[in-house]
C-alpha atoms as a PDB file:
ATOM      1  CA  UNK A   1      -5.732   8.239  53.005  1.00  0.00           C
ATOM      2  CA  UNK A   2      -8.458   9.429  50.609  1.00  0.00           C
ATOM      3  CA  UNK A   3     -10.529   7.995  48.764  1.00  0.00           C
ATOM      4  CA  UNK A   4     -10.009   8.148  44.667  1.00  0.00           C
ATOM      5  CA  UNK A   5     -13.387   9.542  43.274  1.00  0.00           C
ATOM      6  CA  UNK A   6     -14.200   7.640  40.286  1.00  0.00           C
ATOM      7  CA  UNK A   7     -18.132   9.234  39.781  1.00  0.00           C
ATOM      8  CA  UNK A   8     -16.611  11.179  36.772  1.00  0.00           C
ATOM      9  CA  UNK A   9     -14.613   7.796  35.212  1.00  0.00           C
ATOM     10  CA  UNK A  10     -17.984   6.785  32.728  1.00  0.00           C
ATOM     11  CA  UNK A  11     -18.537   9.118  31.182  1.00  0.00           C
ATOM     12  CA  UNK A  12     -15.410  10.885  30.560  1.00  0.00           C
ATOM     13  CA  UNK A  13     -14.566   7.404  28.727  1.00  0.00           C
ATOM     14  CA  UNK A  14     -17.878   7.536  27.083  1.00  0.00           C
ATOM     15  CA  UNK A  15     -17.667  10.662  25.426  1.00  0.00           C
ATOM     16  CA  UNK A  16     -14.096   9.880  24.870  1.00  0.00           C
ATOM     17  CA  UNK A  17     -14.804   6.945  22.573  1.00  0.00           C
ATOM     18  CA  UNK A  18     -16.876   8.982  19.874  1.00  0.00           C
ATOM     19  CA  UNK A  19     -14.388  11.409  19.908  1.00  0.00           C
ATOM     20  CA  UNK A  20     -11.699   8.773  19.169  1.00  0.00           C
ATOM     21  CA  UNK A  21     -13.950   7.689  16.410  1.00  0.00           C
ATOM     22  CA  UNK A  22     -14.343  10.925  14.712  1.00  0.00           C
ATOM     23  CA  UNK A  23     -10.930  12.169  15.191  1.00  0.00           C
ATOM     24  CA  UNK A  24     -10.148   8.782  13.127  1.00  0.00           C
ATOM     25  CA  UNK A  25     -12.960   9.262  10.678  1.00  0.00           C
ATOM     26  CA  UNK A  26     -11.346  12.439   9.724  1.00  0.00           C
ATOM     27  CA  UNK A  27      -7.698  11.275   9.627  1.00  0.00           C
ATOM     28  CA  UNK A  28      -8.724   8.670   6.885  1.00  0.00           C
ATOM     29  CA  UNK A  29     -10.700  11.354   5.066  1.00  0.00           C
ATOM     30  CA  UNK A  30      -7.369  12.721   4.546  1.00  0.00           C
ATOM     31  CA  UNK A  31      -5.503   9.971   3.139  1.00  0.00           C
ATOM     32  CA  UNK A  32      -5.265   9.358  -0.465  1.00  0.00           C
ATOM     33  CA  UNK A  33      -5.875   5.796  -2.073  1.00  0.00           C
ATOM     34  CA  UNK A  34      -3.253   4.862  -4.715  1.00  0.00           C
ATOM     35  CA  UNK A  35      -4.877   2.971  -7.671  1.00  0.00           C
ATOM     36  CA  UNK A  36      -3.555  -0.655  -7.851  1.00  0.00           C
ATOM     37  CA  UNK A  37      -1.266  -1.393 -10.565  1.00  0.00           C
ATOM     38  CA  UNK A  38      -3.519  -3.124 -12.747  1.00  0.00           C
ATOM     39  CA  UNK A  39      -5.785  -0.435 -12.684  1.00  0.00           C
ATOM     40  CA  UNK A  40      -2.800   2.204 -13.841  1.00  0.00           C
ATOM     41  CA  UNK A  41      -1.298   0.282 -16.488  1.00  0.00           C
ATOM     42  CA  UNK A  42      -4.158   0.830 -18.480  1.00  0.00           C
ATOM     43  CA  UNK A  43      -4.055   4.787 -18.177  1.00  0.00           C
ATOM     44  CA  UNK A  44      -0.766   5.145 -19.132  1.00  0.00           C
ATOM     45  CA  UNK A  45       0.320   5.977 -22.637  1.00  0.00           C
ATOM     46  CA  UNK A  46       3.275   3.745 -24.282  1.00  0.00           C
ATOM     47  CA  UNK A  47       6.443   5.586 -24.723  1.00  0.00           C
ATOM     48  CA  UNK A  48       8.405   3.948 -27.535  1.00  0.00           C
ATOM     49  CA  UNK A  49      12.051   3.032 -25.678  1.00  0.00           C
ATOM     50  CA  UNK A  50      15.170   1.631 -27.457  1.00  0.00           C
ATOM     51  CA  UNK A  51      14.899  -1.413 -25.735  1.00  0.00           C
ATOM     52  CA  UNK A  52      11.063  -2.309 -26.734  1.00  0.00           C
ATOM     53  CA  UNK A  53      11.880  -2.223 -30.574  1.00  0.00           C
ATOM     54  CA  UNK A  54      14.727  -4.841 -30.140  1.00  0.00           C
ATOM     55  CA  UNK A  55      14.137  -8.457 -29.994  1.00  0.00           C
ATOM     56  CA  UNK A  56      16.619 -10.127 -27.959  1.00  0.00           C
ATOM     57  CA  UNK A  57      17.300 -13.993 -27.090  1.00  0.00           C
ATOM     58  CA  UNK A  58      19.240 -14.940 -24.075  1.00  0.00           C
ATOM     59  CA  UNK A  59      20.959 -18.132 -25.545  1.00  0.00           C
ATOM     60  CA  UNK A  60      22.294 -21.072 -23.462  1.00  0.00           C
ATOM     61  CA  UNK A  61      26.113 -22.030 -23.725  1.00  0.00           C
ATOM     62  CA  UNK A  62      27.184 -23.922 -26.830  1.00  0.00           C
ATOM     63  CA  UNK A  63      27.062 -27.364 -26.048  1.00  0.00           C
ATOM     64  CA  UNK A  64      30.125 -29.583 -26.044  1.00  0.00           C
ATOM     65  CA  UNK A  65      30.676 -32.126 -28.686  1.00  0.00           C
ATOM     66  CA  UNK A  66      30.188 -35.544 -27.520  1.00  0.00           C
ATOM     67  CA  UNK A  67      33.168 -37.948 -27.589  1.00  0.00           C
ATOM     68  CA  UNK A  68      32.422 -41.357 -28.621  1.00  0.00           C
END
């Protein structure tokens, strides 16, 4: 049975790591970053809705009279 030749093994997996690293470098160079929500609330202009000019008051359940 022969023998597996394993001279080449180092540094195929050497040069393979800085690939891996650059191949993931430019992936994420890609992406695009949302801004946090904090950070876009204050960009954003108001728009005046029905529903911000109107006060409203959720109010409990009338309470029942108390029998004496």
């Amino acid at each position: 049975m022969p023998q597996l030749n394993t001279s080449t093994w180092f540094i195929t997996i050497i040069t393979m790591l800085p690939t891996l690293y650059l191949i993931m470098q430019l992936k994420l160079l890609k992406t695009t970053y949302y801004l946090s929500p904090s950070q876009k609330a204050s960009d954003m202009q108001l728009f005046n809705n029905p529903w911000q000019l109107k006060w409203t008051k959720i109010y409990l359940p009338p309470l029942q009279p108390h029998h004496f």
